[in-house]
Protein backbone atom coordinates (compact mmCIF):
# COMPACT_ATOMS: atom_id res chain seq x y z
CA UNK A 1 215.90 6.95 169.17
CA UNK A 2 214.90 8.92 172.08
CA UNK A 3 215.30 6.61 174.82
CA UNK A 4 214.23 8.90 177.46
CA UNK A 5 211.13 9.50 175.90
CA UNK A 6 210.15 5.72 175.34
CA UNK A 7 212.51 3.74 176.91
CA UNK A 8 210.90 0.42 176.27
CA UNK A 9 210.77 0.97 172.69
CA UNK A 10 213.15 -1.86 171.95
CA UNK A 11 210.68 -4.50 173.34
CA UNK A 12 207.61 -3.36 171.37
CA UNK A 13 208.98 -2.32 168.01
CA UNK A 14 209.63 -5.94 166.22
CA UNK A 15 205.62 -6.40 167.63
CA UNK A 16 203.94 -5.46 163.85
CA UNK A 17 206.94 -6.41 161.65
CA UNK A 18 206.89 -9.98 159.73
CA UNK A 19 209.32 -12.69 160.68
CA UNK A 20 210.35 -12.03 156.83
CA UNK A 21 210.11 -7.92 157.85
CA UNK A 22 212.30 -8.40 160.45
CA UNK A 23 215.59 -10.94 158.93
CA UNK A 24 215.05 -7.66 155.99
CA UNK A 25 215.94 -5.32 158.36
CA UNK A 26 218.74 -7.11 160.13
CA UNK A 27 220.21 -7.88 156.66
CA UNK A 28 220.08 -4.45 156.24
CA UNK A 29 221.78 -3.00 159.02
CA UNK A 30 224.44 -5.59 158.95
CA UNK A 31 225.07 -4.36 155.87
CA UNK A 32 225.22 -0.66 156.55
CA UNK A 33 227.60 -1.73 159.44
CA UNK A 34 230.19 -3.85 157.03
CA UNK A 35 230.48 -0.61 154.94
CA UNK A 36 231.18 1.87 157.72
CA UNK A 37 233.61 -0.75 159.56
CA UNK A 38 235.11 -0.88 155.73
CA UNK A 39 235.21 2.95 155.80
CA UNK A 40 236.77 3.15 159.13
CA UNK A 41 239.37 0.73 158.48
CA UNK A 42 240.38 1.93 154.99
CA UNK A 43 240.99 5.45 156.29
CA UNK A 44 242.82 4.93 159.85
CA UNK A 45 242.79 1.19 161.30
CA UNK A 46 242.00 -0.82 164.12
CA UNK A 47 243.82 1.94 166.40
CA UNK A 48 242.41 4.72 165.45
CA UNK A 49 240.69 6.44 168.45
CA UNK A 50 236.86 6.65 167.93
CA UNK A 51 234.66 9.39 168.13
CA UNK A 52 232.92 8.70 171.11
CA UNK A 53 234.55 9.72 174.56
CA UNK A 54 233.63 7.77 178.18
CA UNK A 55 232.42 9.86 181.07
CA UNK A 56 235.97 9.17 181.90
CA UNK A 57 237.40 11.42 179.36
CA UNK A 58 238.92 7.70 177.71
CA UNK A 59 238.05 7.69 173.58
CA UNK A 60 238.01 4.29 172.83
CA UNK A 61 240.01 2.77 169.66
CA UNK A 62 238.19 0.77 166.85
CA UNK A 63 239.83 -2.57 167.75
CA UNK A 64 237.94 -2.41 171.63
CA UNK A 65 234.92 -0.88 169.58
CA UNK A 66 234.54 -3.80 167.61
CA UNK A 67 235.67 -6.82 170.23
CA UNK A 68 232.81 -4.57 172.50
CA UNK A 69 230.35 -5.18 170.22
CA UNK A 70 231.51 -9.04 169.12
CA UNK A 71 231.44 -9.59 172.73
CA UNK A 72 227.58 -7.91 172.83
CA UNK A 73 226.37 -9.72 169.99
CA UNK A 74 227.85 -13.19 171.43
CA UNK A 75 225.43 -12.16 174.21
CA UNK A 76 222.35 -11.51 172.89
CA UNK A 77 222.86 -14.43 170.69
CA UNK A 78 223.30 -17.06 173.54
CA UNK A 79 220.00 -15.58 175.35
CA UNK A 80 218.19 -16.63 171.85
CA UNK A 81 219.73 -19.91 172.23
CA UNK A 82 217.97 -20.35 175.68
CA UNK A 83 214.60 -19.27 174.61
CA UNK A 84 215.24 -22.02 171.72
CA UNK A 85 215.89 -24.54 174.12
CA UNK A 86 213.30 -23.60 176.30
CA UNK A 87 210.90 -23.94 173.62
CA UNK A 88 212.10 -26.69 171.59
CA UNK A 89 213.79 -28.91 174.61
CA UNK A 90 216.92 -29.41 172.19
CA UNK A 91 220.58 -28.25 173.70
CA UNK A 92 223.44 -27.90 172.29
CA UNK A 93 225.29 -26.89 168.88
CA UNK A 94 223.33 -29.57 166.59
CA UNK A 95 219.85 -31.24 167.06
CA UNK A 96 220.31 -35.43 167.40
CA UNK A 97 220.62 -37.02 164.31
């Protein structure tokens, strides 16, 4: 993705997808990311140094890779809890009983 180019193309491109569309595609890229985490792991390990390197010169190892991204996803995930409470007025880990 070209991000210069169309840098708010992350909040329009879900826009013509179906709900059903959309949990297809997420299947599918958590599934493309299992296999290359496999792939990295089988080959080198949690400290092996990645390929990407920081403006800093620093190449960071898989193990910060992957806590980076845990840590990212955590994120994202507790803003989607918000909107849920905001819309449904439920809080919390489990709806009342």
């Amino acid at each position: 993705m070209d991000w210069k180019s169309d840098p708010d193309w992350a909040f329009r491109t879900a826009a013509d997808h179906t709900p059903a569309e959309l949990l297809t595609l997420w299947r599918d890229a958590v599934a493309r990311s299992r296999a290359i985490v496999d792939k990295a792991l089988a080959q080198g390990g949690l400290d092996q140094l990645g390929a990407y390197v920081t403006p800093g010169g620093e190449r960071p190892n898989l193990r910060r890779i992957l806590l980076d991204l845990l840590e990212e996803y955590a994120r994202h995930a507790g803003h989607a809890d918000l909107i849920r409470e905001s819309v449904d007025g439920l809080v919390g880990e489990d709806p009342p009983k």
